[in-house]
PDB file of N, CA and C in Angstrom:
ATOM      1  N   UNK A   1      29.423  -9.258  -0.329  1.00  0.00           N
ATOM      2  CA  UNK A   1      28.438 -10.224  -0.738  1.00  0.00           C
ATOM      3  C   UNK A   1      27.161  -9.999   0.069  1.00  0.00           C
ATOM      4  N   UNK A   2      26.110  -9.955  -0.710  1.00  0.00           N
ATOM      5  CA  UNK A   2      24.799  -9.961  -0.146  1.00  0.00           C
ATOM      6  C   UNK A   2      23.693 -11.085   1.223  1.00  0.00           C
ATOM      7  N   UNK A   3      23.807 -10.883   1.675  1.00  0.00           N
ATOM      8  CA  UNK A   3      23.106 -12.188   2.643  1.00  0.00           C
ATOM      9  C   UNK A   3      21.817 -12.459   2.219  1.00  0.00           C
ATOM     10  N   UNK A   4      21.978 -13.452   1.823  1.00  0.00           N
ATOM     11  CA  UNK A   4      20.782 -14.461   1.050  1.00  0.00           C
ATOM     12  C   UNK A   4      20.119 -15.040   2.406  1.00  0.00           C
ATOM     13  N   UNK A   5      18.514 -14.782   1.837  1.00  0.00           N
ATOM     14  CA  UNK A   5      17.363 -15.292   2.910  1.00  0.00           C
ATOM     15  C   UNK A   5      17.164 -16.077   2.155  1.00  0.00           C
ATOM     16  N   UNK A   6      17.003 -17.929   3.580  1.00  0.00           N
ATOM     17  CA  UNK A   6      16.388 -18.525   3.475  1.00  0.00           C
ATOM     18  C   UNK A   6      14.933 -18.867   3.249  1.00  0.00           C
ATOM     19  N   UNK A   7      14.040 -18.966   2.188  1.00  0.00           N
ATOM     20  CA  UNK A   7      12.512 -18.811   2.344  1.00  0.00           C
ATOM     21  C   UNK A   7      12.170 -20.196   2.396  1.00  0.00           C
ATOM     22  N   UNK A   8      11.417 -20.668   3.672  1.00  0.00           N
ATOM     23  CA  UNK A   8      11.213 -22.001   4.163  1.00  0.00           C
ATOM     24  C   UNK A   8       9.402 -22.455   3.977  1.00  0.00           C
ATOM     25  N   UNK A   9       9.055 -23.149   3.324  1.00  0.00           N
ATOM     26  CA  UNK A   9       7.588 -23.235   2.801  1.00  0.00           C
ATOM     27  C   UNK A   9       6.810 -24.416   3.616  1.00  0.00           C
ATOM     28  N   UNK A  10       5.826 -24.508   3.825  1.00  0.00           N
ATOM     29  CA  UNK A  10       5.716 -25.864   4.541  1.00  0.00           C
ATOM     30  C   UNK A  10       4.277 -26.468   3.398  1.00  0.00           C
ATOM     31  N   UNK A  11       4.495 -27.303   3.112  1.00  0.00           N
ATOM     32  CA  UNK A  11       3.028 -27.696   1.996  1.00  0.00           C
ATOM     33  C   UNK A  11       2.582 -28.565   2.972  1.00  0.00           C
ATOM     34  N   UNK A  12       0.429 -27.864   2.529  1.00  0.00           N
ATOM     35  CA  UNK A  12      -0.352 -28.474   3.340  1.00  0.00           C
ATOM     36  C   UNK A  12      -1.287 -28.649   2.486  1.00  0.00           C
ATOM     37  N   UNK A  13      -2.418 -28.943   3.038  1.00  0.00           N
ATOM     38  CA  UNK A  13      -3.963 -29.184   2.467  1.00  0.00           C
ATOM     39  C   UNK A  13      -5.012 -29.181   3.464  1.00  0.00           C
ATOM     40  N   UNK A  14      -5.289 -27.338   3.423  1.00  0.00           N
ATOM     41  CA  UNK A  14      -6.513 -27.236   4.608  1.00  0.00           C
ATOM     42  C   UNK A  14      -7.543 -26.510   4.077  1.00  0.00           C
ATOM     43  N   UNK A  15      -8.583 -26.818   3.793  1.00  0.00           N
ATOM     44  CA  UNK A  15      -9.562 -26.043   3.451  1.00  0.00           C
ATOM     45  C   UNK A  15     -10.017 -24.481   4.753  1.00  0.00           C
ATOM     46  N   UNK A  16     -10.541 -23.599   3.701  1.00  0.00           N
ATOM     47  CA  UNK A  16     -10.119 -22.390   4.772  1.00  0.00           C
ATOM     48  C   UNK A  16     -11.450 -21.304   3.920  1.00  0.00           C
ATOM     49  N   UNK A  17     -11.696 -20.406   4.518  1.00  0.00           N
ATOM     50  CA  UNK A  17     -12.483 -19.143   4.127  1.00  0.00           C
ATOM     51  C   UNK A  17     -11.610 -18.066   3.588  1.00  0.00           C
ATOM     52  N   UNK A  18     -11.401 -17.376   2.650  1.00  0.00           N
ATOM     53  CA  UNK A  18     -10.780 -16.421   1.979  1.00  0.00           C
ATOM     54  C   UNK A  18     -11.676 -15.185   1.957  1.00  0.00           C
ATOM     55  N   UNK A  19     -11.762 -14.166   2.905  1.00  0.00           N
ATOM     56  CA  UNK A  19     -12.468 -12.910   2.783  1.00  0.00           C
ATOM     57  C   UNK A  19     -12.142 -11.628   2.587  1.00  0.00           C
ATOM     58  N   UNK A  20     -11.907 -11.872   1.176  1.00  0.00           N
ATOM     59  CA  UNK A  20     -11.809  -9.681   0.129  1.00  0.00           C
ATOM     60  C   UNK A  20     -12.721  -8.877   0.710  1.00  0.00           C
ATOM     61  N   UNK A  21     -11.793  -7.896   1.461  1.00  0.00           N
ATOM     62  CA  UNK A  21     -11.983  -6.711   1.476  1.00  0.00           C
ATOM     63  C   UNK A  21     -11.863  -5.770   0.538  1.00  0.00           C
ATOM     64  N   UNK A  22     -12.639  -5.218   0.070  1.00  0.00           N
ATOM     65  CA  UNK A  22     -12.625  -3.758  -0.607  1.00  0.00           C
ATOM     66  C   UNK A  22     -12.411  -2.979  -0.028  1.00  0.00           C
ATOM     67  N   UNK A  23     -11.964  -1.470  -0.960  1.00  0.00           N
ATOM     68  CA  UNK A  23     -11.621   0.220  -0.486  1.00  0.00           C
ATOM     69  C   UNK A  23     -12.870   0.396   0.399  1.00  0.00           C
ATOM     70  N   UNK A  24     -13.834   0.060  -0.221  1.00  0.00           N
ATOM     71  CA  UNK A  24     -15.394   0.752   0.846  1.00  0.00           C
ATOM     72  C   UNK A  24     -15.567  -0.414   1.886  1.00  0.00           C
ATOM     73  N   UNK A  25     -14.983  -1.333   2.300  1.00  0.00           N
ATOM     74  CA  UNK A  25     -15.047  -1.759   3.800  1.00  0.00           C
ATOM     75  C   UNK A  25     -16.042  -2.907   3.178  1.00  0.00           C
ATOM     76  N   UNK A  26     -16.767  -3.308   2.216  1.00  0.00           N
ATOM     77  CA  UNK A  26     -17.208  -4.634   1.703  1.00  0.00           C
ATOM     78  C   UNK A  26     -16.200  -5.700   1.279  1.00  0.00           C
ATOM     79  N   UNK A  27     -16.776  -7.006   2.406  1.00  0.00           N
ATOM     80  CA  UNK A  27     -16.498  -8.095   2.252  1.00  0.00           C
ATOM     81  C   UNK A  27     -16.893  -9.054   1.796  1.00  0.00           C
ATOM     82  N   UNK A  28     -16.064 -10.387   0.805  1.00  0.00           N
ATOM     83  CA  UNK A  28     -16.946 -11.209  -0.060  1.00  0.00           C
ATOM     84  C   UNK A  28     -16.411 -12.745   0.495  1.00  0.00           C
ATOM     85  N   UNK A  29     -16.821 -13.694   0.819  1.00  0.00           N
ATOM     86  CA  UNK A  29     -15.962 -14.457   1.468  1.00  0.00           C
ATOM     87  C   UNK A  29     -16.237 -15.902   0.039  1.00  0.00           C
ATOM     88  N   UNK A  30     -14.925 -16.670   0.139  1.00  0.00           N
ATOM     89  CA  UNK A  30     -14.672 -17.796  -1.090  1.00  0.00           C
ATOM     90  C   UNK A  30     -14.203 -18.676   0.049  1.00  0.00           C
ATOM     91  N   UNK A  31     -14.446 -19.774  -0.533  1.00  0.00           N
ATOM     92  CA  UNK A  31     -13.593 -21.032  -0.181  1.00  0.00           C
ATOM     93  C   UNK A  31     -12.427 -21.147  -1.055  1.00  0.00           C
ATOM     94  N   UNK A  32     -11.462 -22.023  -0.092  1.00  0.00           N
ATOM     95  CA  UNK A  32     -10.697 -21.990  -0.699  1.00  0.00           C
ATOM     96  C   UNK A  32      -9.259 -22.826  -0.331  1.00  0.00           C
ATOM     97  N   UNK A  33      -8.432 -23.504  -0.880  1.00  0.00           N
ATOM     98  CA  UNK A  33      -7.556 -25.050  -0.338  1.00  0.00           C
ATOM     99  C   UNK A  33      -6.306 -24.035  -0.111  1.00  0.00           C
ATOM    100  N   UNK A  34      -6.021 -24.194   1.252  1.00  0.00           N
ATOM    101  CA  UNK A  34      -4.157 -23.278   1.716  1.00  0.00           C
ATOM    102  C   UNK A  34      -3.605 -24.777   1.116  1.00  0.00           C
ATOM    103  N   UNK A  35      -2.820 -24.328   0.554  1.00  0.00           N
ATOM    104  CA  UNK A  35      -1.548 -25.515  -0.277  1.00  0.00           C
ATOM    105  C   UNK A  35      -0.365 -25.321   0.369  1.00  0.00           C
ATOM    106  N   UNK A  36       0.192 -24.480   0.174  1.00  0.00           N
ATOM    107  CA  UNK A  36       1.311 -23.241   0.638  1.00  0.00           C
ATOM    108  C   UNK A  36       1.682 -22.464   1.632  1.00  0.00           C
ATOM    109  N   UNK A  37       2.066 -22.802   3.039  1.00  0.00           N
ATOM    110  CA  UNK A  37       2.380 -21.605   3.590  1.00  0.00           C
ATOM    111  C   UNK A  37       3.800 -21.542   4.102  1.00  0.00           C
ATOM    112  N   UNK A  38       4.180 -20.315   4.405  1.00  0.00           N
ATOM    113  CA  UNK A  38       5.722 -19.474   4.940  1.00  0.00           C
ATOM    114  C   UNK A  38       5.264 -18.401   5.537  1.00  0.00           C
ATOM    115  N   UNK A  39       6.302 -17.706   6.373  1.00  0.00           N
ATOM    116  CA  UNK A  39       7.092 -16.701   7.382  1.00  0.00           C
ATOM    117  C   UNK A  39       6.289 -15.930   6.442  1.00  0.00           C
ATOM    118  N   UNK A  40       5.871 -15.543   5.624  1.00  0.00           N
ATOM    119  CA  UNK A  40       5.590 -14.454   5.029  1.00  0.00           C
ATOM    120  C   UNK A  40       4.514 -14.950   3.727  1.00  0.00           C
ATOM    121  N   UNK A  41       4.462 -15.832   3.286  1.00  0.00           N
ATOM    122  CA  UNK A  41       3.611 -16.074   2.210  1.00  0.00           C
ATOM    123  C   UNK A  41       2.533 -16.706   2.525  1.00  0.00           C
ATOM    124  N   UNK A  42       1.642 -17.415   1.575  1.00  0.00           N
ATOM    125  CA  UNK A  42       0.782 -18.287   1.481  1.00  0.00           C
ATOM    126  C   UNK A  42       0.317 -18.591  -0.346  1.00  0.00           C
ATOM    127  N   UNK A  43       0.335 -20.006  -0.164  1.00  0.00           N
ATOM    128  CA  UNK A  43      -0.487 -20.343  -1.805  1.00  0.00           C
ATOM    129  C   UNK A  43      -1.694 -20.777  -1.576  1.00  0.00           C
ATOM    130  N   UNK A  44      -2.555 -20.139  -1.716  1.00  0.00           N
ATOM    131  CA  UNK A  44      -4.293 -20.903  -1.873  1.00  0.00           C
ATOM    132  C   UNK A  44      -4.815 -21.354  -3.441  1.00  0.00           C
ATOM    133  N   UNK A  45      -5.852 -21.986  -3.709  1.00  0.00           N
ATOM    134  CA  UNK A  45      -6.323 -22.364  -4.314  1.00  0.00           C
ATOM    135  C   UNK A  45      -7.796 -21.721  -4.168  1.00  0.00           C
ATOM    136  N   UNK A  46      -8.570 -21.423  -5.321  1.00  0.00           N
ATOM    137  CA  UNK A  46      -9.444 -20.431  -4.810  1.00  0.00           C
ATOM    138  C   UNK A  46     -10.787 -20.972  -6.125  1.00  0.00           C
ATOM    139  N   UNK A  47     -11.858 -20.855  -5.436  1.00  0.00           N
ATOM    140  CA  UNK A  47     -12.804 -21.425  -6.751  1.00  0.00           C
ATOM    141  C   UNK A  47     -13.539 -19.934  -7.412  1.00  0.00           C
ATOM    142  N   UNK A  48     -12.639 -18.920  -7.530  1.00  0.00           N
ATOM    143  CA  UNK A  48     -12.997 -17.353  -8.669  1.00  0.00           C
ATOM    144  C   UNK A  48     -11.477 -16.789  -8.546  1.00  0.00           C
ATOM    145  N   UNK A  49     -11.133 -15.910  -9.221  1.00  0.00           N
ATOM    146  CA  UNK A  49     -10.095 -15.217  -9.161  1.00  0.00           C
ATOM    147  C   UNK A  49      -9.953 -14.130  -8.205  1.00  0.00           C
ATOM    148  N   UNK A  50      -9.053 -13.439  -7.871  1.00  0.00           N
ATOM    149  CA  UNK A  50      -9.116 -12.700  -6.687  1.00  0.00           C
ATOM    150  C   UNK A  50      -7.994 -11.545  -7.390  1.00  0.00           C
ATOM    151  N   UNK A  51      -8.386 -10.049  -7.701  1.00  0.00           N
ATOM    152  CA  UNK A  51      -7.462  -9.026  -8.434  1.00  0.00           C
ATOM    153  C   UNK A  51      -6.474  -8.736  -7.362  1.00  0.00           C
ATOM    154  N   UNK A  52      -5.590  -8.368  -8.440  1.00  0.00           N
ATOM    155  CA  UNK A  52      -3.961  -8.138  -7.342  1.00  0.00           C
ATOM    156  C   UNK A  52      -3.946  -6.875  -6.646  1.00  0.00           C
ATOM    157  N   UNK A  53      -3.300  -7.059  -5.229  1.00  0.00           N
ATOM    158  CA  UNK A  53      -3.619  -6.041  -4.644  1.00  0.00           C
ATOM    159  C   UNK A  53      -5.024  -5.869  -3.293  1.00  0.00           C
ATOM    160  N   UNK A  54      -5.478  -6.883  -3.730  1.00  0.00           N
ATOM    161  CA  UNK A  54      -6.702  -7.052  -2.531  1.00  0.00           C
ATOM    162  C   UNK A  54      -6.608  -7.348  -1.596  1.00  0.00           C
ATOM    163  N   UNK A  55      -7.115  -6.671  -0.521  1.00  0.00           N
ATOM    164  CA  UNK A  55      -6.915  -7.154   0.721  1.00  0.00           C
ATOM    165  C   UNK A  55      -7.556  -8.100   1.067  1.00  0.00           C
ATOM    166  N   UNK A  56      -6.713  -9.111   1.639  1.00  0.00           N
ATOM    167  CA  UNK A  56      -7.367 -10.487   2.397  1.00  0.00           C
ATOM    168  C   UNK A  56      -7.285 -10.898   3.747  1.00  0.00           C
ATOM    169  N   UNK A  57      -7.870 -11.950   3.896  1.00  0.00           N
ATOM    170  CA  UNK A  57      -8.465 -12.374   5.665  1.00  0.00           C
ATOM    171  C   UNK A  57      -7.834 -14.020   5.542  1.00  0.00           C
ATOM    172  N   UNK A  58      -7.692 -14.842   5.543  1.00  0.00           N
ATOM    173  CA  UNK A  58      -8.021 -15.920   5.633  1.00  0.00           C
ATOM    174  C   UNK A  58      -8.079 -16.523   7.138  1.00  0.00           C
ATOM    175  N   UNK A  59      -9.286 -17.137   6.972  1.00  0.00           N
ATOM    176  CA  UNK A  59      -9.567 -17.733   8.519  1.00  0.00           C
ATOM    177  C   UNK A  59      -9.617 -19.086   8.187  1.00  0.00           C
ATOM    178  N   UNK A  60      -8.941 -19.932   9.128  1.00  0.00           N
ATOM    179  CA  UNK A  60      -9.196 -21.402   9.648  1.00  0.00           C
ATOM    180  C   UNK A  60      -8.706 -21.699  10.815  1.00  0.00           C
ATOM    181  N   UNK A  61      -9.924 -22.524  11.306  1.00  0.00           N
ATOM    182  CA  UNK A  61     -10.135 -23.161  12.695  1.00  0.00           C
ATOM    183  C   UNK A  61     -10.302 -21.517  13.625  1.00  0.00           C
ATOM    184  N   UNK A  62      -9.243 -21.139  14.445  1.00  0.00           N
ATOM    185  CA  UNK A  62      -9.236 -20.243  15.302  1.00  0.00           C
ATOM    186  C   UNK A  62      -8.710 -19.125  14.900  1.00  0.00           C
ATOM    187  N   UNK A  63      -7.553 -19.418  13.869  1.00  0.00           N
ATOM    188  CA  UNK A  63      -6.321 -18.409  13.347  1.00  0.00           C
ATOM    189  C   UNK A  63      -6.933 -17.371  12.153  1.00  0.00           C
ATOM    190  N   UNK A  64      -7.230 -16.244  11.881  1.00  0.00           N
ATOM    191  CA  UNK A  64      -6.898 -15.461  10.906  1.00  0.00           C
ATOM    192  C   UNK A  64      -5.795 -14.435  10.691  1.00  0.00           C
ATOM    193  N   UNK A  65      -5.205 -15.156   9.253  1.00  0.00           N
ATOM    194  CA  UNK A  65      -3.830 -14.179   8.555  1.00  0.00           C
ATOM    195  C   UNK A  65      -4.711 -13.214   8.006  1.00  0.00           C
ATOM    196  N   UNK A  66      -3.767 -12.087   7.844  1.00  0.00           N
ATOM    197  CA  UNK A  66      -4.121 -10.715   6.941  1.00  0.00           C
ATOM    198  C   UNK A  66      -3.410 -10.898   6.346  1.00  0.00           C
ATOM    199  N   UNK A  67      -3.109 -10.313   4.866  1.00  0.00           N
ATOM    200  CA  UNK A  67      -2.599  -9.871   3.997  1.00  0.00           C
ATOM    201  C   UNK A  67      -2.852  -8.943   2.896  1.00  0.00           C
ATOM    202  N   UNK A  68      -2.343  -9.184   1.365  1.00  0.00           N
ATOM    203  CA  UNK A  68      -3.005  -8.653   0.648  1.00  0.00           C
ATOM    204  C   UNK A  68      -2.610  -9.175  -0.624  1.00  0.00           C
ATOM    205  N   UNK A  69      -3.188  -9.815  -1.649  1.00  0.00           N
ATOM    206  CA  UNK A  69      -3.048 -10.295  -2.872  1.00  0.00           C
ATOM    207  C   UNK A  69      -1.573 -10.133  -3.935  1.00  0.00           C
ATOM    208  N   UNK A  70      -1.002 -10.810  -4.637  1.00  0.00           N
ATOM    209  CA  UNK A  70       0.455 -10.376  -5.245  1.00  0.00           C
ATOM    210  C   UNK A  70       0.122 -10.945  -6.664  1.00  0.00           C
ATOM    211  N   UNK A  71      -0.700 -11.990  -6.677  1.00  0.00           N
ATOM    212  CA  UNK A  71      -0.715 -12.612  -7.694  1.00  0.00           C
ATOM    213  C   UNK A  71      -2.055 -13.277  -8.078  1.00  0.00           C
ATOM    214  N   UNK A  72      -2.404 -13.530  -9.056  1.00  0.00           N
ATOM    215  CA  UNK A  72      -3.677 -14.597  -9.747  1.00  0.00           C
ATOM    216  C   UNK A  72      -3.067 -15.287 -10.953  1.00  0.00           C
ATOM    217  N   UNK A  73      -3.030 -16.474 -10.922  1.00  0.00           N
ATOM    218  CA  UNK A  73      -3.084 -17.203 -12.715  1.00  0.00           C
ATOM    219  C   UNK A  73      -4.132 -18.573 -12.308  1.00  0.00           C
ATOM    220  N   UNK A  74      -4.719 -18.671 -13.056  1.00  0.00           N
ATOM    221  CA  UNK A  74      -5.387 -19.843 -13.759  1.00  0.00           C
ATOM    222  C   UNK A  74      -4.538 -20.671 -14.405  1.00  0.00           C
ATOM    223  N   UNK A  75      -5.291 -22.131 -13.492  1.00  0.00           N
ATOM    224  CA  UNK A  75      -4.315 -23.276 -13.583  1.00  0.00           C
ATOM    225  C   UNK A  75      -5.124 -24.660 -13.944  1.00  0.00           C
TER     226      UNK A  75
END
């Protein structure tokens, strides 16, 4: 039998800066509401769409996560 991971989410509401990086080292920065975060994820809310695959920054208060985009839908 396979060992199943727990994925533990914590829901918030923090407004935050969202900054896409591009291949050529240009950055575009959005606002944007963290709803969502985990050990490994995050759900934002974002006022433009953001293509899958993009590299991201998000900064609030002191902390910036890296990552990189998995998903977009309009809601």
């Amino acid at each position: 039998m396979a060992k199943q991971l727990s994925v533990e989410r914590i829901w918030c509401s923090e407004l935050v800066s969202l900054v896409s990086v591009t291949r050529h080292g240009v950055s575009e920065s959005v606002v944007g509401n963290l709803e969502e975060i985990g050990e490994r994820s995050a759900l934002l809310l974002a006022e433009r769409p953001l293509a899958t695959g993009t590299r991201v920054h998000i900064a609030c208060r002191n902390h910036i996560l890296r990552g990189t985009s998995i998903g977009c839908t309009f809601d």
